[in-house]
Protein backbone atom coordinates (compact mmCIF):
# COMPACT_ATOMS: atom_id res chain seq x y z
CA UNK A 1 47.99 98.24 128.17
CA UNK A 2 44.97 97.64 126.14
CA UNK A 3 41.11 97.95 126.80
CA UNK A 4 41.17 94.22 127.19
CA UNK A 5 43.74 94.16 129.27
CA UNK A 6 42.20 97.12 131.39
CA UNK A 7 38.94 95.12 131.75
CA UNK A 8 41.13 91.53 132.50
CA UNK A 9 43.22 93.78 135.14
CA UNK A 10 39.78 94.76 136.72
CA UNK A 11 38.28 91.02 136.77
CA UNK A 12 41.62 89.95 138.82
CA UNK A 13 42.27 92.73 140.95
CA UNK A 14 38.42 92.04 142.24
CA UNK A 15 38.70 88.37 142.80
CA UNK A 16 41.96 89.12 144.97
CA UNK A 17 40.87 92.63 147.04
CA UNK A 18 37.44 92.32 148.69
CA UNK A 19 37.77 96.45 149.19
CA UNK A 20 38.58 96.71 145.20
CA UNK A 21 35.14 94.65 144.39
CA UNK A 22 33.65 96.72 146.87
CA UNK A 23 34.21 99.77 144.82
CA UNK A 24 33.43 98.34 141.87
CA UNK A 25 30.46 96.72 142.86
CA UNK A 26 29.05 100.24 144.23
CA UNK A 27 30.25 101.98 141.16
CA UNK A 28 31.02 100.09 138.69
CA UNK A 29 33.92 100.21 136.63
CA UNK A 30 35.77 103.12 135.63
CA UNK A 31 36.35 103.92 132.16
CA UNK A 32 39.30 103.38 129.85
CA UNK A 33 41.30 106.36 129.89
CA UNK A 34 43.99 107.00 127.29
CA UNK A 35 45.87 109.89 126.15
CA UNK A 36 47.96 110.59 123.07
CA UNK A 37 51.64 110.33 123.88
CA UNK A 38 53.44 113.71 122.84
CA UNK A 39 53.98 117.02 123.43
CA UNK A 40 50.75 118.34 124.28
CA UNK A 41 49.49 115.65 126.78
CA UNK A 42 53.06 116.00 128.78
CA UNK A 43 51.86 119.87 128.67
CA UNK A 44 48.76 119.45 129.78
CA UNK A 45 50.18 117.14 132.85
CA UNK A 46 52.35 119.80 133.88
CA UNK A 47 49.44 121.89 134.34
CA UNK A 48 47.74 120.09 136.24
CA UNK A 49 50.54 119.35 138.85
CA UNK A 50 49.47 120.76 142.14
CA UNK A 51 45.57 121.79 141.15
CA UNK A 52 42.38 120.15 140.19
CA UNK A 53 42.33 118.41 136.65
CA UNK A 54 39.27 120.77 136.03
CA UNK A 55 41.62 123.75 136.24
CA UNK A 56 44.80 121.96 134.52
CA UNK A 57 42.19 121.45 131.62
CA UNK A 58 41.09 125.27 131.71
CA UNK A 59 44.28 126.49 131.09
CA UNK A 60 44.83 123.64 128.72
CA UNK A 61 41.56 124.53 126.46
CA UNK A 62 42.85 128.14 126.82
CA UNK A 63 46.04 127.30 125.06
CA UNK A 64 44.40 125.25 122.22
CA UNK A 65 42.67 128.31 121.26
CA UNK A 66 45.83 130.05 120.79
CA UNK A 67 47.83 127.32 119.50
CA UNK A 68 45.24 125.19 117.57
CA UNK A 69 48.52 122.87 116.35
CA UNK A 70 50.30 122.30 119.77
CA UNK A 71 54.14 121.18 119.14
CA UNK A 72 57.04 122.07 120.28
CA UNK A 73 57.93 124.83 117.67
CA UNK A 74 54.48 126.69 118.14
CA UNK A 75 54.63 127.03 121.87
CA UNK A 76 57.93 128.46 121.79
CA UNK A 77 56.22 131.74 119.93
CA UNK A 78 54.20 132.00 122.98
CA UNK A 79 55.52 135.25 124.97
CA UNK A 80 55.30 135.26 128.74
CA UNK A 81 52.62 137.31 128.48
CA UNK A 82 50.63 135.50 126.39
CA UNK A 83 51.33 132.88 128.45
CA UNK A 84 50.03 134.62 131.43
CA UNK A 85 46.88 135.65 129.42
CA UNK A 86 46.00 132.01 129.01
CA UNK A 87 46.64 131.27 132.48
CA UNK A 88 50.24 129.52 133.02
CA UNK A 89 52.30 130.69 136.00
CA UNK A 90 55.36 131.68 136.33
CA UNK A 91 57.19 128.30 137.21
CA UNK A 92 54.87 126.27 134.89
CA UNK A 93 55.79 129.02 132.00
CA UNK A 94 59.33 128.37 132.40
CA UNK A 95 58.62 124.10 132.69
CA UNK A 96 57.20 124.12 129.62
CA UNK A 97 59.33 126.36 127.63
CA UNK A 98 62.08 124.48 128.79
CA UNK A 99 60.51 121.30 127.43
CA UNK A 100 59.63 122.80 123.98
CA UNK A 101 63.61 123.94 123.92
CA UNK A 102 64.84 120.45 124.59
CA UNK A 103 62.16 118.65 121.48
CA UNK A 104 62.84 121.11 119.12
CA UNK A 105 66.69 121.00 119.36
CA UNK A 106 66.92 117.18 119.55
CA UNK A 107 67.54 116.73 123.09
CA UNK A 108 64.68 114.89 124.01
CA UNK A 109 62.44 112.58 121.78
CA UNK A 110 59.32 111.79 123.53
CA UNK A 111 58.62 109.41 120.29
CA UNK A 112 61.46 107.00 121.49
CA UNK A 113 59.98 106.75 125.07
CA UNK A 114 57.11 104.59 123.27
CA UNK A 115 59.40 101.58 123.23
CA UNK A 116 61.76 102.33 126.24
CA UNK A 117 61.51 100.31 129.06
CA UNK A 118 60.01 102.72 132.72
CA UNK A 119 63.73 102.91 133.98
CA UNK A 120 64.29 104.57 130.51
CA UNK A 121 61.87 106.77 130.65
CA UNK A 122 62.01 107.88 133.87
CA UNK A 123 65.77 108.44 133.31
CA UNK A 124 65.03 110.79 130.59
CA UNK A 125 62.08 112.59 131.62
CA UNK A 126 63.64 113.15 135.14
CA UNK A 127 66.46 115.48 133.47
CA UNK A 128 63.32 117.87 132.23
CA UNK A 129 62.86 121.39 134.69
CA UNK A 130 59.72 120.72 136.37
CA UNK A 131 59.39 117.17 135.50
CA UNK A 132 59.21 114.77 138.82
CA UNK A 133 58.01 111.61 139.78
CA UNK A 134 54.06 112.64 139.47
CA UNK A 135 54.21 114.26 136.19
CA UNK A 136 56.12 110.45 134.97
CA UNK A 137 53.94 108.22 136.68
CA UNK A 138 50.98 109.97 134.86
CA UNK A 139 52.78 110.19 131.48
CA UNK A 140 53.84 106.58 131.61
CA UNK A 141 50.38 105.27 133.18
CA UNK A 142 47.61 107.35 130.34
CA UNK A 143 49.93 108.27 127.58
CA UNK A 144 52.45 105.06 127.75
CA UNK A 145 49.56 103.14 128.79
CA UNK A 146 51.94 100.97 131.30
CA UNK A 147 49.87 98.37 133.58
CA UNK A 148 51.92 98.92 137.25
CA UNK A 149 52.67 102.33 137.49
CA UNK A 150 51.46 103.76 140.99
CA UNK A 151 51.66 107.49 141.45
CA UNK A 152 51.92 107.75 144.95
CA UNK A 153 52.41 111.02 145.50
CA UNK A 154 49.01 111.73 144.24
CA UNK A 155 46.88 113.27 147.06
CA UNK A 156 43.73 112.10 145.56
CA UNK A 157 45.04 108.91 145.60
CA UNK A 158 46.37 108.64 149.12
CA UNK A 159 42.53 110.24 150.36
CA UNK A 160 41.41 107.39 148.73
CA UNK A 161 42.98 104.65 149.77
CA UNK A 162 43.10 106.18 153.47
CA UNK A 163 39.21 106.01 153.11
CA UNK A 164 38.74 102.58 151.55
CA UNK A 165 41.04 100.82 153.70
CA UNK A 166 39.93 103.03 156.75
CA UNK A 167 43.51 104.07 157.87
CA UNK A 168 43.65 106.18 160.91
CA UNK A 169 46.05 108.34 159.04
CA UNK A 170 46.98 109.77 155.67
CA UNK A 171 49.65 107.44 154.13
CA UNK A 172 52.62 108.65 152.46
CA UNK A 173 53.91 108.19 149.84
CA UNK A 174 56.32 105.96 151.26
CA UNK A 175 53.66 103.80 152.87
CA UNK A 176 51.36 104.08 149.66
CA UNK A 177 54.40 102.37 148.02
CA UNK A 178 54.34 99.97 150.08
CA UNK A 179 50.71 99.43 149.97
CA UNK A 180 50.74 99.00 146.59
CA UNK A 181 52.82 95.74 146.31
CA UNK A 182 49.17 94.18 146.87
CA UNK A 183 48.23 95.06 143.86
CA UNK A 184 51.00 93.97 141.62
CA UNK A 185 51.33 93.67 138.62
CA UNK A 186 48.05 96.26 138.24
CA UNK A 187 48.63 98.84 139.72
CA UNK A 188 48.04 101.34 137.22
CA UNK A 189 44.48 100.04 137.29
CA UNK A 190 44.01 99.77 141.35
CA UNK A 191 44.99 103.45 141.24
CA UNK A 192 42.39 104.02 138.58
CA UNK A 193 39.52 102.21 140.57
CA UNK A 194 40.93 104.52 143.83
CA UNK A 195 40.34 107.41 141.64
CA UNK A 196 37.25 106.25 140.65
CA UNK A 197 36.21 105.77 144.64
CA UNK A 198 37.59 109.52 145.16
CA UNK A 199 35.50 110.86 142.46
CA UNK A 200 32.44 109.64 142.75
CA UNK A 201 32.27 109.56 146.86
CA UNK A 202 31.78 106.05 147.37
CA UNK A 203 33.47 106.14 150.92
């Protein structure tokens, strides 16, 4: 998905949802968000399972410092212990190691997930320690840049949309899937203008 087609998602997914132009109309739009597919971004996603993105980035900024060229190869010189030092725990130590094993013997190529179709990916990235379905759906939506991905185990998310659609309860993720169909074939945008609402208060 390009910028383009970020900003074309936004105009359509407002003249359908009278809650999404809401939002957007309050806020306006939020910004185009991209990462670099590779090593380090599926790193840094990893670290921020489970926390705030402001502490996923701490540690992240930490590690930078001590590996200013961030592949594969240079993370596995790491020890635990320096690892600790820059602020990974124990299970994310051992999901990342385990990651830099499989790219640096051959067993995984994040390169070729560039051109795989999200079955693909998700196939392959599934078979990583540590990897599950929120760590993919991030990876394919900011660093695949796919246009429906909707990562609906995301608590942020599901506050969100709980909020803006004023649901007595807290959907799952089951429900949020099911939500979501609304929004088709944008989804990875409607999650981004959900964020957007979650960030910035609007509800």
């Amino acid at each position: 998905m390009t910028k383009p087609a970020f900003e074309k998602a936004l105009v359509i997914l407002r003249e359908q949802d009278p809650k999404i132009d809401g939002i957007l109309t309050q806020l306006g739009p939020p910004g185009w968000r991209k990462r670099r597919s590779g090593f380090p971004t599926l790193v840094r996603i990893i670290l921020e399972q489970q926390v705030s993105l402001a502490s996923g980035k701490a540690v992240f900024d930490k590690l930078l410092l001590s590996v200013p060229l961030l592949t594969a190869r240079n993370f596995l010189k790491l020890s635990p212990e320096n690892l600790r030092e820059i602020g990974f725990s124990r299970q994310k130590t051992r999901y990342c190691t385990e990651l830099a094993k499989k790219i640096k013997d051959g067993d995984l190529r994040l390169g070729d997930l560039e051109k795989m179709p999200e079955k693909g990916v998700r196939e392959e990235l599934i078979q990583m320690i540590g990897i599950g379905r929120w760590t993919i759906d991030i990876y394919l939506m900011e660093a695949l840049k796919r246009q429906d991905i909707w990562p609906a185990g995301d608590l942020a998310l599901a506050i969100a949309v709980q909020q803006v659609l004023q649901l007595k309860k807290r959907p799952t993720p089951e429900k949020l899937d099911q939500i979501s169909k609304r929004w088709k074939p944008w989804r990875s945008v409607a999650a981004r203008v959900f964020w957007h609402s979650y960030l910035n208060g609007s509800f």
